[in-house]
N, C-alpha and C. Protein backbone atom coordinates (compact mmCIF):
# COMPACT_ATOMS: atom_id res chain seq x y z
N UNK A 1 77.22 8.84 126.31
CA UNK A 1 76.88 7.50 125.88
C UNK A 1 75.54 7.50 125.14
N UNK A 2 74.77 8.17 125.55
CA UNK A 2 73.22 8.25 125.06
C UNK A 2 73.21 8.98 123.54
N UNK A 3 73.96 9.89 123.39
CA UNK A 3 74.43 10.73 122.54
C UNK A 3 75.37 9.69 121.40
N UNK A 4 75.65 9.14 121.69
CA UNK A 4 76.36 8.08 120.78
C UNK A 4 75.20 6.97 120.41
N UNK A 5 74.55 6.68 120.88
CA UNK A 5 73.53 5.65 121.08
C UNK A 5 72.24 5.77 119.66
N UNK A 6 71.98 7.71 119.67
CA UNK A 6 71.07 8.03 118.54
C UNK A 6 71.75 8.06 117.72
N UNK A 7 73.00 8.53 117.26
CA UNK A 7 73.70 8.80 116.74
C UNK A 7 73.76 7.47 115.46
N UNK A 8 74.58 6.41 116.54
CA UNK A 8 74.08 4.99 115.71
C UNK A 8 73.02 4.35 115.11
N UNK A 9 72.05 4.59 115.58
CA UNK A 9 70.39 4.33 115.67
C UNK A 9 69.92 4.98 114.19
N UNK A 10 70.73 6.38 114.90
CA UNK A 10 69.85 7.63 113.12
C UNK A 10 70.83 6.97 112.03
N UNK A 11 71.92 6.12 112.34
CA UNK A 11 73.25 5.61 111.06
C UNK A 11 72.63 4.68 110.63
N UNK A 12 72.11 3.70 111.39
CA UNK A 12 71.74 2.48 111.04
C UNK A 12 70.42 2.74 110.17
N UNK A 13 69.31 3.41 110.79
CA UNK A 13 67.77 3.97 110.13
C UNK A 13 68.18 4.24 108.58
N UNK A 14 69.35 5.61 108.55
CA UNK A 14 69.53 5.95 107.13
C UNK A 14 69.97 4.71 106.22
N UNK A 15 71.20 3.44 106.53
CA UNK A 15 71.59 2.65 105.99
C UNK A 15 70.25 1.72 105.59
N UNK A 16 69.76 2.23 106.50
CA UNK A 16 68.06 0.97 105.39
C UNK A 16 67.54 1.24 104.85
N UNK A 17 67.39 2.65 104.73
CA UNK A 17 66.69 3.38 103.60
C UNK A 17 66.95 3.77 102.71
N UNK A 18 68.47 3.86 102.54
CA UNK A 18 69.37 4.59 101.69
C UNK A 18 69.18 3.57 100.77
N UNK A 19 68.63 2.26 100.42
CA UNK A 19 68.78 1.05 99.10
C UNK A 19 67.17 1.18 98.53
N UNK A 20 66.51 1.33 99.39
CA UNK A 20 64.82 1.88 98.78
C UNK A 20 64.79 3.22 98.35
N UNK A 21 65.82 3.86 98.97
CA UNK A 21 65.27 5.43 98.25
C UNK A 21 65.92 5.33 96.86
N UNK A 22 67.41 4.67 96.89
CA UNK A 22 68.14 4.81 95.68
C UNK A 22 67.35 4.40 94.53
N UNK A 23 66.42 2.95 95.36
CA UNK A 23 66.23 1.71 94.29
C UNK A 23 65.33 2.38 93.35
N UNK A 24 64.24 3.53 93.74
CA UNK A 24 63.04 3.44 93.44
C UNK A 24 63.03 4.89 91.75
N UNK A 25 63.82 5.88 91.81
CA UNK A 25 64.28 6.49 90.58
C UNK A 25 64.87 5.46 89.53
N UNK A 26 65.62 4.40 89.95
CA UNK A 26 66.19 3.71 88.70
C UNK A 26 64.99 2.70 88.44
N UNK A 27 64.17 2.67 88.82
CA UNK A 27 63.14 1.27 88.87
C UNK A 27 62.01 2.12 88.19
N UNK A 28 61.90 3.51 88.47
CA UNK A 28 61.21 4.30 87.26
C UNK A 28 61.60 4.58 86.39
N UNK A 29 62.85 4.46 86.10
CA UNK A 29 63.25 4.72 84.63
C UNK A 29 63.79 3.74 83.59
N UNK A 30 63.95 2.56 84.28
CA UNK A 30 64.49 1.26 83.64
C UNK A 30 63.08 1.09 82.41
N UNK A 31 63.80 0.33 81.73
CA UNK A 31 62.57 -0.49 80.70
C UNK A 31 61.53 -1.58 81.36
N UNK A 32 60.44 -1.39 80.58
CA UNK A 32 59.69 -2.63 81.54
C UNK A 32 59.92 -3.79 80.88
N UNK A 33 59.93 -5.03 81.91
CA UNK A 33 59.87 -6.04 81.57
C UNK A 33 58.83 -6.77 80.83
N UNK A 34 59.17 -6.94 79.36
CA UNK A 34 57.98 -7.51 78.30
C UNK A 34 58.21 -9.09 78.02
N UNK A 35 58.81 -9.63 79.00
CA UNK A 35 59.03 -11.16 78.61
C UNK A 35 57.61 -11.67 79.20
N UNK A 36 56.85 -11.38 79.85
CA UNK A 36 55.71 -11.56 80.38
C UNK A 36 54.34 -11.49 79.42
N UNK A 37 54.79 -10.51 78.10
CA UNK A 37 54.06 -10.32 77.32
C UNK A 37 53.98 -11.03 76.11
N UNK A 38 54.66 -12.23 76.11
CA UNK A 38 54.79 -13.35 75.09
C UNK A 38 53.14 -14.24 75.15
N UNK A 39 52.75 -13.77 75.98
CA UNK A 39 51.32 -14.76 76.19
C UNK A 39 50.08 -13.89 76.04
N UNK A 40 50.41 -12.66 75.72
CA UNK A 40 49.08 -11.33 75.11
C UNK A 40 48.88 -11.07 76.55
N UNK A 41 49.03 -10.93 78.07
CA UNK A 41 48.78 -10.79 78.89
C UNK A 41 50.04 -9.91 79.56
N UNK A 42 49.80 -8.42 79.83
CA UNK A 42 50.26 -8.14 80.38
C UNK A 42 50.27 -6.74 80.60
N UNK A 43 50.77 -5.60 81.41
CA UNK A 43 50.28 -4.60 82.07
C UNK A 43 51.79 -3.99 82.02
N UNK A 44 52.13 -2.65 81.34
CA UNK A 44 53.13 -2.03 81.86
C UNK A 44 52.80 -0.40 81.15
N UNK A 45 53.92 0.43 81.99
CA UNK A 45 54.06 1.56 81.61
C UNK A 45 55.49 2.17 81.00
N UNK A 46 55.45 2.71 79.96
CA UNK A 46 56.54 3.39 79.21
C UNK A 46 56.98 4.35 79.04
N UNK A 47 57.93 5.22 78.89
CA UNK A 47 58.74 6.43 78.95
C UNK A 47 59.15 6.28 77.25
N UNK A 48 59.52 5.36 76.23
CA UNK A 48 59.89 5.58 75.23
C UNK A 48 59.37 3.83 74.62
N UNK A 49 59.41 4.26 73.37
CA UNK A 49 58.73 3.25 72.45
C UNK A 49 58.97 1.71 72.71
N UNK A 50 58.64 0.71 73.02
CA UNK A 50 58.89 -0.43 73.19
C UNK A 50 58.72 -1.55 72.05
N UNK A 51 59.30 -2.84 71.96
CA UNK A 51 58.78 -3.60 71.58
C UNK A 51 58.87 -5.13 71.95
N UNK A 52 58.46 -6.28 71.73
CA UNK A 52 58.11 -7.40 72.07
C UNK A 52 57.46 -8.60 71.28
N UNK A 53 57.71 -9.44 71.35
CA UNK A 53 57.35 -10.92 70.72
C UNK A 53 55.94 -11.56 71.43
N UNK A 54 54.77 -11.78 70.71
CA UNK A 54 53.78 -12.64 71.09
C UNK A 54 53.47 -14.24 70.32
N UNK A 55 52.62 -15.36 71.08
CA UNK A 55 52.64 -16.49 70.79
C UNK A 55 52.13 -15.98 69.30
N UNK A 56 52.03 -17.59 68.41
CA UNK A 56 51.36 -16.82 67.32
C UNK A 56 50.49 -17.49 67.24
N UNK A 57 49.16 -17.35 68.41
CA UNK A 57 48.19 -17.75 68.25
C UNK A 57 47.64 -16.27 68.23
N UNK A 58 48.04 -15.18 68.07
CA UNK A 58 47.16 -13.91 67.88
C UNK A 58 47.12 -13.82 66.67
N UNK A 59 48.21 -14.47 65.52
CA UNK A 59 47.95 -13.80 63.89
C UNK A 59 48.82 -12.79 63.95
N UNK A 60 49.86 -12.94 64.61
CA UNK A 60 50.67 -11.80 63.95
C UNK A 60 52.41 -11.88 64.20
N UNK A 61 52.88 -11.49 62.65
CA UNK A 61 53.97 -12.09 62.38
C UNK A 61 54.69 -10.83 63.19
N UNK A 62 56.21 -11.15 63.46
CA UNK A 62 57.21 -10.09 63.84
C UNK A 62 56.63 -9.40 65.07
N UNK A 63 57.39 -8.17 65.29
CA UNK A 63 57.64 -7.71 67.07
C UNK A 63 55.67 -6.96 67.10
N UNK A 64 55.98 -6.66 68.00
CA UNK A 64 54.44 -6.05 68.63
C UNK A 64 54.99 -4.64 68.97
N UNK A 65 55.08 -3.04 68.16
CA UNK A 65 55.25 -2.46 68.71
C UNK A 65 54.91 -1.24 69.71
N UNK A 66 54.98 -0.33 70.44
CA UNK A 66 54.32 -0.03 71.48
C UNK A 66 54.98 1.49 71.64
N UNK A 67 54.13 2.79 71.11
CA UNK A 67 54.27 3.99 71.52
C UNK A 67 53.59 4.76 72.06
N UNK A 68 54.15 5.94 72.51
CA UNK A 68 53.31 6.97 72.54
C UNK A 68 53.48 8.31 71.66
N UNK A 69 52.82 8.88 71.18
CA UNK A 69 52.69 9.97 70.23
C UNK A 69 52.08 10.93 70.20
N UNK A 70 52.11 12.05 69.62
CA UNK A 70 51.16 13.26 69.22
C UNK A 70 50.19 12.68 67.94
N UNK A 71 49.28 13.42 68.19
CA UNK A 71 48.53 12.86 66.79
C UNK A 71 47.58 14.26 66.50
N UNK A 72 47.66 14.93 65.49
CA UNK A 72 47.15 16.21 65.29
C UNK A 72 45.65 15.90 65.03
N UNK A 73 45.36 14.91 64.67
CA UNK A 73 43.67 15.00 64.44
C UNK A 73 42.85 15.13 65.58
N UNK A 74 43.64 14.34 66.57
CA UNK A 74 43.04 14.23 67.87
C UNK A 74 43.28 15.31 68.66
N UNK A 75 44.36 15.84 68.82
CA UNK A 75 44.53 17.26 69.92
C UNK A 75 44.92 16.81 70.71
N UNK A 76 46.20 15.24 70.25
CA UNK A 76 46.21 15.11 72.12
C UNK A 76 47.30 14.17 71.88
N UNK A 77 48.15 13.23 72.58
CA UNK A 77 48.55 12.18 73.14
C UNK A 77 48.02 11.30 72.61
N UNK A 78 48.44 10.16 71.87
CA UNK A 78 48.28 8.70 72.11
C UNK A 78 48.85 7.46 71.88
N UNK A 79 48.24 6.87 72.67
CA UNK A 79 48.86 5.19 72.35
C UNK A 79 49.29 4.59 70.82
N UNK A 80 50.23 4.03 69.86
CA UNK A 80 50.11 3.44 69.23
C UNK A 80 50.72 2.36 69.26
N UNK A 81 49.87 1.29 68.58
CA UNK A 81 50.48 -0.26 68.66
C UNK A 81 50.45 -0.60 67.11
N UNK A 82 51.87 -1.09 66.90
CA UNK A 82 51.53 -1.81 65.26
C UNK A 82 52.26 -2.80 65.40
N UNK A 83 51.45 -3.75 64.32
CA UNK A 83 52.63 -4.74 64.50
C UNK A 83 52.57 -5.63 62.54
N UNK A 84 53.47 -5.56 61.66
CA UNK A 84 53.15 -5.86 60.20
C UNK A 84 52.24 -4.73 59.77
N UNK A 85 51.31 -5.10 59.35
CA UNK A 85 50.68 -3.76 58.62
C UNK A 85 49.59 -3.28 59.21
N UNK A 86 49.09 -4.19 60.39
CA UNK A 86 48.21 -3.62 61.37
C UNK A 86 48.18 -2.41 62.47
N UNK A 87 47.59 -1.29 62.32
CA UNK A 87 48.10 -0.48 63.58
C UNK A 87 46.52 0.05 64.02
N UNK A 88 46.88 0.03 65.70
CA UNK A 88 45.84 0.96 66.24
C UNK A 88 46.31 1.95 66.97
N UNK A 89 45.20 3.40 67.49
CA UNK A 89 45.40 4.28 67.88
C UNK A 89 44.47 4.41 69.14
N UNK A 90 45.21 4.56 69.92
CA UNK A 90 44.22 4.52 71.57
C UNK A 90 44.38 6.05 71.93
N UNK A 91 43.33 7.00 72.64
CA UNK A 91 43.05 7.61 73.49
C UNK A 91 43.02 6.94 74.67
N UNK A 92 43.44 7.92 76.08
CA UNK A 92 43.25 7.40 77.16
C UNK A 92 41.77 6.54 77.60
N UNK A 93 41.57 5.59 78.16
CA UNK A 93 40.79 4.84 78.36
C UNK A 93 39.72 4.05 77.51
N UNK A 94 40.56 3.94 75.88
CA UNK A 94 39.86 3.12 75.17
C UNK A 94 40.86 1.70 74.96
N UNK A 95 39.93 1.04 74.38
CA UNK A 95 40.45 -0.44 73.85
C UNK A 95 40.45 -0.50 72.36
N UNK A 96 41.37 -1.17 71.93
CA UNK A 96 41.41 -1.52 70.60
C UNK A 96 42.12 -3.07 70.19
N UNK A 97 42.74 -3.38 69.16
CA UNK A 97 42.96 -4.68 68.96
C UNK A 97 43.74 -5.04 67.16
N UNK A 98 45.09 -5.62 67.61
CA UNK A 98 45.42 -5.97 66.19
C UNK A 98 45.46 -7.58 65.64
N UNK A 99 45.00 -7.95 64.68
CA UNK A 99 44.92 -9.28 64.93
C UNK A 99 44.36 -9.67 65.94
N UNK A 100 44.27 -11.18 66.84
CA UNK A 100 43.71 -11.54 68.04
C UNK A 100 44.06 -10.78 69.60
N UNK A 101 44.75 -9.53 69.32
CA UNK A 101 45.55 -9.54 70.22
C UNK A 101 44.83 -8.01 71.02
N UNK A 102 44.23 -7.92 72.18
CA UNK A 102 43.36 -7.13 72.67
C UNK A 102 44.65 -6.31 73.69
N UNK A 103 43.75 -5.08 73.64
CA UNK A 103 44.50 -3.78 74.60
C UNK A 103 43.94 -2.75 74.93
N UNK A 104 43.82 -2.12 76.03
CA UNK A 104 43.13 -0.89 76.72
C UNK A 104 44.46 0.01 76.90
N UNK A 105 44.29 1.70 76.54
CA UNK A 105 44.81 2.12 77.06
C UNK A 105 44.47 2.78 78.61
N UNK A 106 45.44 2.51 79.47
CA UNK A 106 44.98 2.79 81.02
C UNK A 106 45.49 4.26 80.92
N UNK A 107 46.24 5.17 80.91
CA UNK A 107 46.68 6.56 81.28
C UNK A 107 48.05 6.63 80.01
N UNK A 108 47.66 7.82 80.14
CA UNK A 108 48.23 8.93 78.95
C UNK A 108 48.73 10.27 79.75
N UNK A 109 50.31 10.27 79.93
CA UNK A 109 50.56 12.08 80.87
C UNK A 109 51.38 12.48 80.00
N UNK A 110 51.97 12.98 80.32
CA UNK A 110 53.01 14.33 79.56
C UNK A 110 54.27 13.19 79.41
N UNK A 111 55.04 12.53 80.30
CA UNK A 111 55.62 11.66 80.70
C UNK A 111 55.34 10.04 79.95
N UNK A 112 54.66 9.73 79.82
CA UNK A 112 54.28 7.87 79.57
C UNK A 112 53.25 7.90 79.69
N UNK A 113 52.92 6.37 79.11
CA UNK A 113 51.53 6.09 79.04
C UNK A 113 51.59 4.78 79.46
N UNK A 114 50.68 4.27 80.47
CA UNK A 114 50.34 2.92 80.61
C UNK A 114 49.60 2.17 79.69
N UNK A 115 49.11 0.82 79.25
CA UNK A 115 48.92 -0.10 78.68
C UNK A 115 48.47 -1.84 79.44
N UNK A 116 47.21 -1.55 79.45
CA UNK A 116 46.83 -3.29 79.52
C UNK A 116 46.79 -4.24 77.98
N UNK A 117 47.45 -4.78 77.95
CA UNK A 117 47.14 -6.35 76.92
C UNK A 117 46.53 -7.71 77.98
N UNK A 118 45.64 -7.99 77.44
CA UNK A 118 43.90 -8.41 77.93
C UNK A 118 44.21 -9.70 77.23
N UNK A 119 45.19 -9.93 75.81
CA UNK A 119 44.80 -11.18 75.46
C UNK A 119 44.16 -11.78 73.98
């Protein structure tokens, strides 16, 4: 009886974990959510190039777009954002800005790069 008892216990333990362990690989690899970023405010990290719509109180027409790249001058990784004929180029832990529209890059890996928009 006791033997049946863990048995259920260790069934039930795995069945609750088994939806957080699954959840958390697809929740790193999904796209981030940029509907948040319609207001120049917002914080995400990327695996492949993104893009997105801001108010147009920043001055800038069409999508906002959002990579990461090699860049041979630099020797390294970086951020780029363009959006119309404006583009900037971030190293890890700088800020830059197109039109009204402000951004820090937070981290740069082999993998993705994070991104604050400040606004």
């Amino acid at each position: 009886m006791h033997r049946k008892a863990l048995t259920a216990l260790s069934l039930a333990c795995a069945l609750l974990a088994a939806p957080a362990l699954a959840a958390s690989p697809a929740a790193a690899a999904a796209r981030p959510s940029l509907r948040g970023c319609y207001d120049g405010k917002c914080k995400f990290t990327f695996t492949k190039p993104v893009k997105f719509r801001v108010a147009k109180k920043y001055g800038l027409s069409g999508w906002v777009h959002v990579a990461k790249e090699y860049n041979e001058m630099a020797g390294a990784d970086v951020i780029v954002v363009w959006s119309g004929g404006s583009t900037a180029y971030l190293g890890e832990g700088t800020s830059g800005g197109i039109g009204e529209l402000d951004f820090r890059a937070l981290s740069i890996t082999g993998r993705g790069a994070t991104i604050r928009f400040t606004g």
